[in-house]
PDB file of N, CA and C in Angstrom:
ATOM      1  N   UNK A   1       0.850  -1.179   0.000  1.00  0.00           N
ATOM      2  CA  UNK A   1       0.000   0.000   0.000  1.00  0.00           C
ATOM      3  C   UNK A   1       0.890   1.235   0.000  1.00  0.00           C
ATOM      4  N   UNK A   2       0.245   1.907  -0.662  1.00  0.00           N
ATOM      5  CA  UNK A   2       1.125   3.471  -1.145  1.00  0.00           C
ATOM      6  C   UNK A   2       0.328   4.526  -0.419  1.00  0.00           C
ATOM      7  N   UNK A   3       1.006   5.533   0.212  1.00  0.00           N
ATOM      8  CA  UNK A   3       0.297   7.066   0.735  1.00  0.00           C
ATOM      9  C   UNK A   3       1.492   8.128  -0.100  1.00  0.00           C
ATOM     10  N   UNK A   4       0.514   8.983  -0.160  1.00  0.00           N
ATOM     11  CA  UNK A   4       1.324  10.431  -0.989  1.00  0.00           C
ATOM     12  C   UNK A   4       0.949  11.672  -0.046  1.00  0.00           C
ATOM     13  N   UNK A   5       2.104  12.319  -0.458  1.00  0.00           N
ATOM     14  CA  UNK A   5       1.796  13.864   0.413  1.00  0.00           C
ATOM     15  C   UNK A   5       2.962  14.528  -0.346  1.00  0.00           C
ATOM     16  N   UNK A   6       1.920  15.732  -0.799  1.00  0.00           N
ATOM     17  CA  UNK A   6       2.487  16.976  -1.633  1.00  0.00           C
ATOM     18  C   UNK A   6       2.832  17.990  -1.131  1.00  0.00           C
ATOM     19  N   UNK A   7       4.050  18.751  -1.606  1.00  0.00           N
ATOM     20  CA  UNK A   7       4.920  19.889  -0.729  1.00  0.00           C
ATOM     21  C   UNK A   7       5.720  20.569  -1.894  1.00  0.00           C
ATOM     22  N   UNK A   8       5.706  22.222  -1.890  1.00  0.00           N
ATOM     23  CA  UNK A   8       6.175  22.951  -2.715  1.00  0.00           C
ATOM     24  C   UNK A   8       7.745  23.081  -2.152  1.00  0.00           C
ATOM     25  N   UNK A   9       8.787  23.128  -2.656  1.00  0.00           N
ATOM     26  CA  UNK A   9       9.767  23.495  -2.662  1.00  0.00           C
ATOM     27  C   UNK A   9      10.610  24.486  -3.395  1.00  0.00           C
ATOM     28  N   UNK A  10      11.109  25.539  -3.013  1.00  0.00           N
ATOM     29  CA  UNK A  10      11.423  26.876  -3.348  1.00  0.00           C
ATOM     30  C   UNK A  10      13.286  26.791  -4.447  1.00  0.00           C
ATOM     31  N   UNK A  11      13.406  26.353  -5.153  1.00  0.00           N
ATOM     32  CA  UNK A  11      14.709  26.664  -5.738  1.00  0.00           C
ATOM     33  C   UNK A  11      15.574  27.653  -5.950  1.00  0.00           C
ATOM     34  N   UNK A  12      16.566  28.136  -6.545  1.00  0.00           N
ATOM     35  CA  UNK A  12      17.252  29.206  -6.532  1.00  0.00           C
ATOM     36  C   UNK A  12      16.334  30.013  -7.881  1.00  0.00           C
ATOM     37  N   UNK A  13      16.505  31.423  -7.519  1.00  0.00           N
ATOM     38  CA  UNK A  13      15.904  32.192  -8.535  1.00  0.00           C
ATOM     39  C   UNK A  13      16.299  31.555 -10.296  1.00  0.00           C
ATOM     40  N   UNK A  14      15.257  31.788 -11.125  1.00  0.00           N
ATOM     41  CA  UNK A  14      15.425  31.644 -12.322  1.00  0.00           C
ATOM     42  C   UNK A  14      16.238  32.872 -12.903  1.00  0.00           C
ATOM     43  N   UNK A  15      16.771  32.885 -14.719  1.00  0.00           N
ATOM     44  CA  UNK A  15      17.129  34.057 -14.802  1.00  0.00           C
ATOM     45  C   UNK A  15      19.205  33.267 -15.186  1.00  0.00           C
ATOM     46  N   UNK A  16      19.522  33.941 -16.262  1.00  0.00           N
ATOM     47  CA  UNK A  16      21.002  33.585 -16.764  1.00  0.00           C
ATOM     48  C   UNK A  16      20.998  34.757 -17.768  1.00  0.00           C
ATOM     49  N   UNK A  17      22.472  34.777 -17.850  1.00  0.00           N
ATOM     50  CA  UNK A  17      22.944  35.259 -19.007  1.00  0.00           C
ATOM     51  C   UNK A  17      23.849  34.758 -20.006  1.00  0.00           C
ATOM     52  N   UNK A  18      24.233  35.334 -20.890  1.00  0.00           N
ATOM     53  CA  UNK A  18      25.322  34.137 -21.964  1.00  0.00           C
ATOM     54  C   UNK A  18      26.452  33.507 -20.737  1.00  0.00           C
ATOM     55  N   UNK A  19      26.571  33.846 -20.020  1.00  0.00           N
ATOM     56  CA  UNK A  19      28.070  33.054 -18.923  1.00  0.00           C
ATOM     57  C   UNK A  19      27.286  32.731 -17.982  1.00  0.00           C
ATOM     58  N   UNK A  20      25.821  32.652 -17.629  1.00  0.00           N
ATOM     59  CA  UNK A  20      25.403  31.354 -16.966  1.00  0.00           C
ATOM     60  C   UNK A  20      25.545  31.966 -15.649  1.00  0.00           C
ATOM     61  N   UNK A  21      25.585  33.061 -15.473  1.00  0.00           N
ATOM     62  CA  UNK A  21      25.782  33.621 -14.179  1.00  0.00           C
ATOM     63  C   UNK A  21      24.066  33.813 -13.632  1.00  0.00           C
ATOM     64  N   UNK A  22      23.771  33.734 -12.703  1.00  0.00           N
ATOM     65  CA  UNK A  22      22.643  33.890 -12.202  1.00  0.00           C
ATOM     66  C   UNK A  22      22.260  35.331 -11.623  1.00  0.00           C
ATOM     67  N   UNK A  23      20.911  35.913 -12.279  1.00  0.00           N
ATOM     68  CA  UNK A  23      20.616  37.102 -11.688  1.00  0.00           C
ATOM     69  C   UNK A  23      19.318  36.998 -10.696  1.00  0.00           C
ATOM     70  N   UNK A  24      19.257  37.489  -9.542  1.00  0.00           N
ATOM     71  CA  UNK A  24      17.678  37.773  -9.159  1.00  0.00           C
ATOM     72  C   UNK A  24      16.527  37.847 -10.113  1.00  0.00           C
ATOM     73  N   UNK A  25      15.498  37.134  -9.280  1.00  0.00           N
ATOM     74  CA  UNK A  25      14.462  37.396 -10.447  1.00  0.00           C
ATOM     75  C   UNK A  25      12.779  37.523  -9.418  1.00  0.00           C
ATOM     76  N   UNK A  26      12.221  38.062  -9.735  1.00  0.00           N
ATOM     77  CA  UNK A  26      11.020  37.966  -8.777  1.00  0.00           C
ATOM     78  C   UNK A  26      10.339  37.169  -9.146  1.00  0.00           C
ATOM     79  N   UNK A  27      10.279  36.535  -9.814  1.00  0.00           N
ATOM     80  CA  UNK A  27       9.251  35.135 -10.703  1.00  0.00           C
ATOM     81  C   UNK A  27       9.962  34.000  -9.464  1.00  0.00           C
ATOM     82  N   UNK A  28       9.340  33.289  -8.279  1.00  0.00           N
ATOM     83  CA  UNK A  28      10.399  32.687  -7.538  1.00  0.00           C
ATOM     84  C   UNK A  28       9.903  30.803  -8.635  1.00  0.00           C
ATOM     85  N   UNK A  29      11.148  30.385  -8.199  1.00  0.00           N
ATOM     86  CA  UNK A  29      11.457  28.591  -8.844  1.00  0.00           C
ATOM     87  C   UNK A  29      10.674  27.643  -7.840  1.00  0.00           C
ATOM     88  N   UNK A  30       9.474  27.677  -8.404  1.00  0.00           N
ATOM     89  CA  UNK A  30       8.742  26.472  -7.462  1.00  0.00           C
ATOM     90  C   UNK A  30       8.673  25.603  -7.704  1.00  0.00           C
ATOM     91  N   UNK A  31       9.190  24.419  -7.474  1.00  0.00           N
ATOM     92  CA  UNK A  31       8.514  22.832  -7.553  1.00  0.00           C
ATOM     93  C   UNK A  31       7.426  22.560  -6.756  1.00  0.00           C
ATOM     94  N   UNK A  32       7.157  21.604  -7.274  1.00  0.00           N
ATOM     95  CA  UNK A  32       5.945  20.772  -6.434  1.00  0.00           C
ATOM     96  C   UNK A  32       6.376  19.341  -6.497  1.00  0.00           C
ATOM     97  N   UNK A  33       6.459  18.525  -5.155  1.00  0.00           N
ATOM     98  CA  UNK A  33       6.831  17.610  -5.282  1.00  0.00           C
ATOM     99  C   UNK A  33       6.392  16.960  -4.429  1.00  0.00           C
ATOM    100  N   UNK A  34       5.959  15.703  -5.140  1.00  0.00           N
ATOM    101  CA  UNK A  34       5.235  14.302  -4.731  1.00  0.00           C
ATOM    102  C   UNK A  34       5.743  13.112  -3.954  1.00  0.00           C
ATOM    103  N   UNK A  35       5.695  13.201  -2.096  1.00  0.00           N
ATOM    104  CA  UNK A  35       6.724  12.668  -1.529  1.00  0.00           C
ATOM    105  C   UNK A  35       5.653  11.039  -1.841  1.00  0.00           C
ATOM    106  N   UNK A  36       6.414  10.061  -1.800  1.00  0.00           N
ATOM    107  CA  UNK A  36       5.781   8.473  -1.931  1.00  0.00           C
ATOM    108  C   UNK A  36       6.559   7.591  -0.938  1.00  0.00           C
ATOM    109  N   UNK A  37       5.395   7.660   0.789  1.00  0.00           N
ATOM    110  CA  UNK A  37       5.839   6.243   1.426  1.00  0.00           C
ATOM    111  C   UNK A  37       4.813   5.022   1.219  1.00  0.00           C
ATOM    112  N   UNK A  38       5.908   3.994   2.140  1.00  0.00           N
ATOM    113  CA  UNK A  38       5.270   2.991   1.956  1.00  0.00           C
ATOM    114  C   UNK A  38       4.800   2.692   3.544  1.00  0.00           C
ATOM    115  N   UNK A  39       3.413   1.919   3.758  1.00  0.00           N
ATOM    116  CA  UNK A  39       3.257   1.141   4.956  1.00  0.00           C
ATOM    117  C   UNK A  39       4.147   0.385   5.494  1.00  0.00           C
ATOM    118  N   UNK A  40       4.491   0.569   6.528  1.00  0.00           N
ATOM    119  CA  UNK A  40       5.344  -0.274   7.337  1.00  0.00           C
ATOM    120  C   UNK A  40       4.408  -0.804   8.355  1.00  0.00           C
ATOM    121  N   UNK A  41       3.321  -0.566   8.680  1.00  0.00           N
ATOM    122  CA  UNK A  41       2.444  -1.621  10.152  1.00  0.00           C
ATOM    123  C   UNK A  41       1.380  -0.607   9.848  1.00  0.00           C
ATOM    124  N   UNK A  42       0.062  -1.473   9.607  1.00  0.00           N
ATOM    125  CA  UNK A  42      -1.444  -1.095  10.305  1.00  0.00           C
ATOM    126  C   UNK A  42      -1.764  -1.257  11.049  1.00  0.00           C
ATOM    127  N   UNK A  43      -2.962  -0.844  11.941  1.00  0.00           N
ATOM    128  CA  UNK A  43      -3.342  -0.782  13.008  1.00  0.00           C
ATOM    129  C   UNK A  43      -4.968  -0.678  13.123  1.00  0.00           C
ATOM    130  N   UNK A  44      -5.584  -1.109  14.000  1.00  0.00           N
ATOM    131  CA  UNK A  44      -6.982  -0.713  13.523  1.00  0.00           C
ATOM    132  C   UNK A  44      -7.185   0.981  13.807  1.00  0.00           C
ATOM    133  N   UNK A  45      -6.384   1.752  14.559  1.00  0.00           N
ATOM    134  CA  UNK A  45      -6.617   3.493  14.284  1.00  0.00           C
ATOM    135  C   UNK A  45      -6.215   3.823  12.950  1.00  0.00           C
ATOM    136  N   UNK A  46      -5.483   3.087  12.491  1.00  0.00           N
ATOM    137  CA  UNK A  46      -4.249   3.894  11.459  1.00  0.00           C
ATOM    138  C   UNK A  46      -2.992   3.353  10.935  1.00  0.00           C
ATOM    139  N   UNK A  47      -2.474   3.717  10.647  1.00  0.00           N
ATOM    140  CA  UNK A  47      -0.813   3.503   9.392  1.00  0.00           C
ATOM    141  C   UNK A  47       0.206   3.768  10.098  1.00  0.00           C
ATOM    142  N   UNK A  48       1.729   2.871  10.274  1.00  0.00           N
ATOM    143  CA  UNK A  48       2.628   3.374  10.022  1.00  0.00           C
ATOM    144  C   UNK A  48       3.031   3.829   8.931  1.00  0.00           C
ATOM    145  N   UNK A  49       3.722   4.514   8.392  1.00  0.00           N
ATOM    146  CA  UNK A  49       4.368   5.127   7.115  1.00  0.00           C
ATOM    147  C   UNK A  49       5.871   5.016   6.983  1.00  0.00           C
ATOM    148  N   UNK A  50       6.520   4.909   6.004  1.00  0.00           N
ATOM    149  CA  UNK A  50       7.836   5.116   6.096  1.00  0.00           C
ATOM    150  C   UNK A  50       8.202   5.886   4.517  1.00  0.00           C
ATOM    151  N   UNK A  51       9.090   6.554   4.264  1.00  0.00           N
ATOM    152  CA  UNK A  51       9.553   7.325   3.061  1.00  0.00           C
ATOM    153  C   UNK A  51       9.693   5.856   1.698  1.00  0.00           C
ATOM    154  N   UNK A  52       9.355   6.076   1.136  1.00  0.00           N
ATOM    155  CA  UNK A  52       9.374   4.718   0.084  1.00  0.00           C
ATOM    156  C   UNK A  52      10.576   5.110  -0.182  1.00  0.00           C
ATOM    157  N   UNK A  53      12.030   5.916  -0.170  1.00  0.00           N
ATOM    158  CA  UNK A  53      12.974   5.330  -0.662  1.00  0.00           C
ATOM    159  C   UNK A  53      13.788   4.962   0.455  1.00  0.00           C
ATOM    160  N   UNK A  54      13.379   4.075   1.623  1.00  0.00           N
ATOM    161  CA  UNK A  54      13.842   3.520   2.295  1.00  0.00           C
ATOM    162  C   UNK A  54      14.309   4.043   3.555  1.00  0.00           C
ATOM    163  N   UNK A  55      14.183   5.448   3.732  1.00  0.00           N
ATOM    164  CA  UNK A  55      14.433   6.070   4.707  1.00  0.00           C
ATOM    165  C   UNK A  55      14.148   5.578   6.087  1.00  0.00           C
ATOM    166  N   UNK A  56      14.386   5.626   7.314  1.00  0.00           N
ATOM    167  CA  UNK A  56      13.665   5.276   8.194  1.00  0.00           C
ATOM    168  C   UNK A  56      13.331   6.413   9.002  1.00  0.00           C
ATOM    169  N   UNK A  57      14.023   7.489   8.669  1.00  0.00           N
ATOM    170  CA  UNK A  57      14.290   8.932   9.418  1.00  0.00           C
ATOM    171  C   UNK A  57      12.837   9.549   9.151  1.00  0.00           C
ATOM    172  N   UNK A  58      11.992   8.997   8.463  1.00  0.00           N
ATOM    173  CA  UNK A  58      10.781   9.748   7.529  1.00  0.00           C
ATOM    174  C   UNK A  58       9.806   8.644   8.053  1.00  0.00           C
ATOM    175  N   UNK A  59       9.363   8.630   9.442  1.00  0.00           N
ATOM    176  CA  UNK A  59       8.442   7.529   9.944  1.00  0.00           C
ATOM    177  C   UNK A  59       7.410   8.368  10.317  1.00  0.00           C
ATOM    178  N   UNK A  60       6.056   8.069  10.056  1.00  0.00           N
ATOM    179  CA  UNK A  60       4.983   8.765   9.966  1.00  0.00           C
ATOM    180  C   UNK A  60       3.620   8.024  10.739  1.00  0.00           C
ATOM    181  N   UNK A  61       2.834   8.462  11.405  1.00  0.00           N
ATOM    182  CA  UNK A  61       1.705   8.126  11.676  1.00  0.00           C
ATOM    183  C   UNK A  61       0.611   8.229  11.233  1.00  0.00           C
ATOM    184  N   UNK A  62      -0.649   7.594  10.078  1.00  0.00           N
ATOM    185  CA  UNK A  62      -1.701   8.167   9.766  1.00  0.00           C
ATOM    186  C   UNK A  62      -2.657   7.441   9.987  1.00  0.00           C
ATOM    187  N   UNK A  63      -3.208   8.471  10.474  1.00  0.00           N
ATOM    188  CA  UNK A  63      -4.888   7.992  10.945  1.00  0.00           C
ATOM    189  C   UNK A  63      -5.644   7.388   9.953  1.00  0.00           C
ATOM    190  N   UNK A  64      -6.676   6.525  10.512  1.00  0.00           N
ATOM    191  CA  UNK A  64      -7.659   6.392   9.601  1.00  0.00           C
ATOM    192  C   UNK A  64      -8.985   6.832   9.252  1.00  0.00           C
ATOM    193  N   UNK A  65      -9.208   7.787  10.519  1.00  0.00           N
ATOM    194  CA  UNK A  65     -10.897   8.384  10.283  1.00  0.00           C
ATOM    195  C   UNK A  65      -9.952   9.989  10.022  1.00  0.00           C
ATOM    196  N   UNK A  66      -9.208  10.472  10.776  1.00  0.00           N
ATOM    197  CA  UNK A  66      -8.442  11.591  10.700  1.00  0.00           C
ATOM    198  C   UNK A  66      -8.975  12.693   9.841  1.00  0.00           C
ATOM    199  N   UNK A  67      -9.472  13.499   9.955  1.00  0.00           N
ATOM    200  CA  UNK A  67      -9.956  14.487   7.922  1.00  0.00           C
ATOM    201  C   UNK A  67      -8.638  15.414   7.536  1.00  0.00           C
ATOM    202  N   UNK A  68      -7.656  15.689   8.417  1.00  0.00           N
ATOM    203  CA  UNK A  68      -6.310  16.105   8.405  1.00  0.00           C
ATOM    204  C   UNK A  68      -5.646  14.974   8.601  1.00  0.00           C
ATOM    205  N   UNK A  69      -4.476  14.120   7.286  1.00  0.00           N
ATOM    206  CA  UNK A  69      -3.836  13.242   7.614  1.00  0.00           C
ATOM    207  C   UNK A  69      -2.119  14.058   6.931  1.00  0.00           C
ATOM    208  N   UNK A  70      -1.030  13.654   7.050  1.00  0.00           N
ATOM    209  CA  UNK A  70       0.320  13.829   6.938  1.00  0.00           C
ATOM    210  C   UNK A  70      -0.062  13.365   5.403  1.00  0.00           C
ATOM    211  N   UNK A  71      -0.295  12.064   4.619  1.00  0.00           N
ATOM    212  CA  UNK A  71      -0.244  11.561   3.618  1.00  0.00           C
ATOM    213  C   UNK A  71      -1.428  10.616   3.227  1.00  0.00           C
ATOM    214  N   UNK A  72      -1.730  10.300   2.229  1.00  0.00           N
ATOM    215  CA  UNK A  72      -3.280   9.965   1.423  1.00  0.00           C
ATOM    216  C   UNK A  72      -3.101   8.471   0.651  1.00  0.00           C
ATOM    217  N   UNK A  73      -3.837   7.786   0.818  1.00  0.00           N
ATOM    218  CA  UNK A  73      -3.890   6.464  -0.310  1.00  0.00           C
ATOM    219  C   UNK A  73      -3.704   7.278  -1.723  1.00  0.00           C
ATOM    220  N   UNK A  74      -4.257   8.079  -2.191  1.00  0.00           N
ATOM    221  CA  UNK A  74      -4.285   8.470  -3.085  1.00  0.00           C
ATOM    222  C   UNK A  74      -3.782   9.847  -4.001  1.00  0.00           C
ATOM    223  N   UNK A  75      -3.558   9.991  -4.695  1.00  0.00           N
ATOM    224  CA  UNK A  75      -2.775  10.870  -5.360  1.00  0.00           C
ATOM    225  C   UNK A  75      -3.792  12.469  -5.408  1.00  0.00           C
ATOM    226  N   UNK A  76      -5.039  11.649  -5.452  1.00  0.00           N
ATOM    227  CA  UNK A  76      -6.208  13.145  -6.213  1.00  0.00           C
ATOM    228  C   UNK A  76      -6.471  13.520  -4.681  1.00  0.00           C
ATOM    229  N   UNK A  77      -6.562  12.557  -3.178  1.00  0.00           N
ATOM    230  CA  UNK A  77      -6.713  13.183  -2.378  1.00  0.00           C
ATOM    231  C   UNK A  77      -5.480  14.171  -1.840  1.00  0.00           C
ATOM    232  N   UNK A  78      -4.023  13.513  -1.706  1.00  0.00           N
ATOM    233  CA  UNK A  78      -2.950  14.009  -1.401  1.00  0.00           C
ATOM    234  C   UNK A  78      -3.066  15.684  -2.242  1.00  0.00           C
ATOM    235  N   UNK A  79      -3.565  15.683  -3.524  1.00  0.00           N
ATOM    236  CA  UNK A  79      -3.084  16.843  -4.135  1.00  0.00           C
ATOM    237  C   UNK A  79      -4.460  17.565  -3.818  1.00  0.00           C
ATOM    238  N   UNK A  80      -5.441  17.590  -3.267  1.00  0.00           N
ATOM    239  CA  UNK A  80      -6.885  18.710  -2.610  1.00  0.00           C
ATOM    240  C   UNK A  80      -6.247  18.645  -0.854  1.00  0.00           C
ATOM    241  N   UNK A  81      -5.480  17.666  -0.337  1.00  0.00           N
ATOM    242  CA  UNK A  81      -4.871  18.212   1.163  1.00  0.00           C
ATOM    243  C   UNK A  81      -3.710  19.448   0.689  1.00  0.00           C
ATOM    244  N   UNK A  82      -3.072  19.631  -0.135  1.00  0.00           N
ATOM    245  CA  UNK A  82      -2.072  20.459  -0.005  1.00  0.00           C
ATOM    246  C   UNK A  82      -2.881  21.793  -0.918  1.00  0.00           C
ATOM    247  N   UNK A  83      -3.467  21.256  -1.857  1.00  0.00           N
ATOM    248  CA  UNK A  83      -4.193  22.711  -1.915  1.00  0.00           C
ATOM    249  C   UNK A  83      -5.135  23.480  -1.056  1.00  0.00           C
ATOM    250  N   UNK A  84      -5.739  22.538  -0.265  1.00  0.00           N
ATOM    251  CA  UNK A  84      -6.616  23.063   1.337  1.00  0.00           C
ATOM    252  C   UNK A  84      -5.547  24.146   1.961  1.00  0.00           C
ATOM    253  N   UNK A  85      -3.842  23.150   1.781  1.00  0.00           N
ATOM    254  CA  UNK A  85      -3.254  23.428   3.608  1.00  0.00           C
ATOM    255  C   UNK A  85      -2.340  25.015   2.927  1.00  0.00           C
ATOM    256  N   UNK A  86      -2.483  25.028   1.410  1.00  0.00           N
ATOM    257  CA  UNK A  86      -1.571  26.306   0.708  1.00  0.00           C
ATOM    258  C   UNK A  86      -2.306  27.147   0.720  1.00  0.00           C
ATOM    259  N   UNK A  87      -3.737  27.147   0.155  1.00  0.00           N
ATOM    260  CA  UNK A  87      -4.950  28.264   0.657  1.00  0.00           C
ATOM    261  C   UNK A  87      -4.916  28.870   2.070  1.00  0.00           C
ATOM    262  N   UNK A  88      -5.025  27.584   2.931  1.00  0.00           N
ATOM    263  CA  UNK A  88      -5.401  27.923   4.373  1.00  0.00           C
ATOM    264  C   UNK A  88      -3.879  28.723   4.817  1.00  0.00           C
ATOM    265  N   UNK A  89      -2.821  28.149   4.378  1.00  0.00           N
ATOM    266  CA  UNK A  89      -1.340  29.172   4.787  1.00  0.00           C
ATOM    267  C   UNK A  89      -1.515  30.409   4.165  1.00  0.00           C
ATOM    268  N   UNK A  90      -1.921  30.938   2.842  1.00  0.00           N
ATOM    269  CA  UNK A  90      -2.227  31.554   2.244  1.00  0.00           C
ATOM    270  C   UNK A  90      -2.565  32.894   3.015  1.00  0.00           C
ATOM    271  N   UNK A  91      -3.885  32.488   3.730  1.00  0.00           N
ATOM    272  CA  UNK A  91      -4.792  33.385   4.547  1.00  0.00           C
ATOM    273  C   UNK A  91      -4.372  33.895   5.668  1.00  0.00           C
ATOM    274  N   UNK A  92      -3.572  32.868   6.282  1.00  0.00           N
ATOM    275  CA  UNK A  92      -2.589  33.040   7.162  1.00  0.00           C
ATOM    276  C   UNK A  92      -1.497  34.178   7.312  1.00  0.00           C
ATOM    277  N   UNK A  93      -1.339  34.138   6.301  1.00  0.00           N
ATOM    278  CA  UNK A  93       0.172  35.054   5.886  1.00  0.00           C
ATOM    279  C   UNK A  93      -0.365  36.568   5.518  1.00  0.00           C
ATOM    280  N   UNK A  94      -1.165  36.625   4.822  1.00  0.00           N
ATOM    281  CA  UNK A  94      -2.069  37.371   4.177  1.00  0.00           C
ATOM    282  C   UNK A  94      -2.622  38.181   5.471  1.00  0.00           C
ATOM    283  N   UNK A  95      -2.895  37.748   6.264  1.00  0.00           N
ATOM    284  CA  UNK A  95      -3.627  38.455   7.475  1.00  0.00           C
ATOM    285  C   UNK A  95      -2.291  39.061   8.319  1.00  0.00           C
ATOM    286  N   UNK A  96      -1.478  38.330   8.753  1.00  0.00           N
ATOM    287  CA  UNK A  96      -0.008  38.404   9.285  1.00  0.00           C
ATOM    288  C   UNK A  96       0.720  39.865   8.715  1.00  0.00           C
ATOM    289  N   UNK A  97       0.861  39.745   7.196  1.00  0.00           N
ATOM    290  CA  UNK A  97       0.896  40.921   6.647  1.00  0.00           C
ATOM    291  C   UNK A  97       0.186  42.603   6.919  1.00  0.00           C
ATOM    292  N   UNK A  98      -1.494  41.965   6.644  1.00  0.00           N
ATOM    293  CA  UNK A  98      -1.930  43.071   7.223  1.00  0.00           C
ATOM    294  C   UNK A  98      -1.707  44.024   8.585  1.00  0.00           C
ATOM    295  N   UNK A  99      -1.709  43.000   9.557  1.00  0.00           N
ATOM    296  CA  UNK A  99      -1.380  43.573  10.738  1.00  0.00           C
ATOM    297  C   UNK A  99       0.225  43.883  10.786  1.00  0.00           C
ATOM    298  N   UNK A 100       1.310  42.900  10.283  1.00  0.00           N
ATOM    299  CA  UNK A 100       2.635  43.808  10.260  1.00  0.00           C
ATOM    300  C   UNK A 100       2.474  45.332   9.316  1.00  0.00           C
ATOM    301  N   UNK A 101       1.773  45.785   8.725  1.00  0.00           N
ATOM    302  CA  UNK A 101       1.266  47.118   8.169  1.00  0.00           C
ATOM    303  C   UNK A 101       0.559  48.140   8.836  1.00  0.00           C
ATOM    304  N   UNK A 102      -0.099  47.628   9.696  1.00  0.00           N
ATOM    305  CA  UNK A 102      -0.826  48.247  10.490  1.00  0.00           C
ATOM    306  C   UNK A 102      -0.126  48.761  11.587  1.00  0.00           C
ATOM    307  N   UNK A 103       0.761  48.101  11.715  1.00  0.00           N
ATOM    308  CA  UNK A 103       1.662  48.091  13.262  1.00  0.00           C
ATOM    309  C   UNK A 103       2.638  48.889  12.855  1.00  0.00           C
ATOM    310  N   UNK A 104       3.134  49.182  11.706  1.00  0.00           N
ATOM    311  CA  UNK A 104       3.783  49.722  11.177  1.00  0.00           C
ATOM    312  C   UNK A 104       3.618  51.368  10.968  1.00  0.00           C
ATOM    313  N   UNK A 105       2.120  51.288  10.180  1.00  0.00           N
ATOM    314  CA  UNK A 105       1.450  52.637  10.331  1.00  0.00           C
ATOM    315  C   UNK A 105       1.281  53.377  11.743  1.00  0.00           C
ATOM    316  N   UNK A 106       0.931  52.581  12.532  1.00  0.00           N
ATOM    317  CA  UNK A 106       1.377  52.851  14.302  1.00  0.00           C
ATOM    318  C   UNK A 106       2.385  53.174  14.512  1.00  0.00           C
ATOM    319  N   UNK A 107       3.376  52.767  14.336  1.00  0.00           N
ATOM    320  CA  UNK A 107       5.087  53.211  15.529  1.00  0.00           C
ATOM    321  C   UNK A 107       5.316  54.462  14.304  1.00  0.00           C
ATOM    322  N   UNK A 108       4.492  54.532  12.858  1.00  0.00           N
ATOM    323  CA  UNK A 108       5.452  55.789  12.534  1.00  0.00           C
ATOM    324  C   UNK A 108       4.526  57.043  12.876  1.00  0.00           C
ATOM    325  N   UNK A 109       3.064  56.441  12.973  1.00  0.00           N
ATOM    326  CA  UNK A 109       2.053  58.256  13.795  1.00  0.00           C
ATOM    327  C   UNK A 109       2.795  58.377  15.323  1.00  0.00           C
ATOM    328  N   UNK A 110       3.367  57.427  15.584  1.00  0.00           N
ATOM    329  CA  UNK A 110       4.052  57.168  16.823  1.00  0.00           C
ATOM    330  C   UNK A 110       4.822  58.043  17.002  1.00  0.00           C
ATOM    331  N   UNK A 111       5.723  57.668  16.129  1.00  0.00           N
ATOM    332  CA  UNK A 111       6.911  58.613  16.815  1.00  0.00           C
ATOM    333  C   UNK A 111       6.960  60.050  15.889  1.00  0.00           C
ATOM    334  N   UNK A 112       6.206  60.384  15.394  1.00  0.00           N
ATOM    335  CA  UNK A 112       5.707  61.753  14.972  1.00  0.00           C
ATOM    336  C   UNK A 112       5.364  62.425  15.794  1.00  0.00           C
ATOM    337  N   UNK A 113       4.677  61.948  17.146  1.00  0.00           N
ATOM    338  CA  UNK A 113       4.556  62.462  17.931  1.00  0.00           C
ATOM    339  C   UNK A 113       4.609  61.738  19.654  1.00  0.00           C
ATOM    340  N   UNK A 114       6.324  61.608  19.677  1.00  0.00           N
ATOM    341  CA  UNK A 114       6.483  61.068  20.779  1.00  0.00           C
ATOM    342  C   UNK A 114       6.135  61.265  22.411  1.00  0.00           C
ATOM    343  N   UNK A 115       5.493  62.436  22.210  1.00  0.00           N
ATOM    344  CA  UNK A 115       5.008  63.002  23.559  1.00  0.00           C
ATOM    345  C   UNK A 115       3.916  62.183  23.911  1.00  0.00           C
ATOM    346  N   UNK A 116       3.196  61.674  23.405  1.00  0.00           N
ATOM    347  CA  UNK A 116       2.495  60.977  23.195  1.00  0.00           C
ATOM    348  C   UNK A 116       2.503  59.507  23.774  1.00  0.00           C
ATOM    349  N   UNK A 117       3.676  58.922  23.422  1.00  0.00           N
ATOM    350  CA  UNK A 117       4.045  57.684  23.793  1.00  0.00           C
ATOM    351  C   UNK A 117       3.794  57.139  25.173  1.00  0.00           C
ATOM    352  N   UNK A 118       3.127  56.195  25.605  1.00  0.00           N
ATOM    353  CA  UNK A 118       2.707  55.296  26.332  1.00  0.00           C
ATOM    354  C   UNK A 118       3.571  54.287  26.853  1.00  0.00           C
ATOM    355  N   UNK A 119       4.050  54.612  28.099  1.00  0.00           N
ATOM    356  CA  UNK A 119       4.989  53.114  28.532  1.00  0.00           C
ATOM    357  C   UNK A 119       4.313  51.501  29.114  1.00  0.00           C
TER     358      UNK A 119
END
């Protein structure tokens, strides 16, 4: 039995010139890549897992009723968990942002007028 679990990985910027030298580029180098373990012990809760290329360092637990699992029997579920968990980071970050802006707009009405300031 096979489980999958999908994960983007960030590479070095794209972008060369005739000597192959590398420039910054804001377009960032994403992979997507399709990790594949194998069962090592069931259980009636759930799965051991292990990295299918033999790893043992990559030992995993998955549930079986679980609706959040690490990795999927299947390929079409594995790839709607990582688009759930990239949306849901998504929103995450996205909000994180806002308020580092906000906080930002604060310390500078801030210290415009430091008399002001609150210990």
């Amino acid at each position: 039995m096979r489980f999958y679990h999908y994960q983007f990985v960030v590479y070095a910027p794209m972008g060369s010139d005739e000597d192959y030298r590398h420039h910054p580029s804001d377009i960032p180098n994403i992979g997507i890549w399709c990790l594949e373990y194998r069962l090592e012990k069931g259980t009636d809760k759930g799965y051991w897992i292990v990295n299918a290329n033999g790893s043992v360092y990559d030992r995993r637990w998955v549930s079986k009723t679980s609706k959040k699992r690490w990795a999927y029997p299947s390929k079409r579920e594995a790839m709607d968990s990582f688009l759930a968990r990239t949306k849901c980071r998504i929103s995450i970050l996205t909000r994180q942002v806002k308020e580092c802006e906000y906080a930002l707009l604060a310390a500078e009405r801030e210290s415009v007028s430091p008399e002001q300031h609150h210990a």
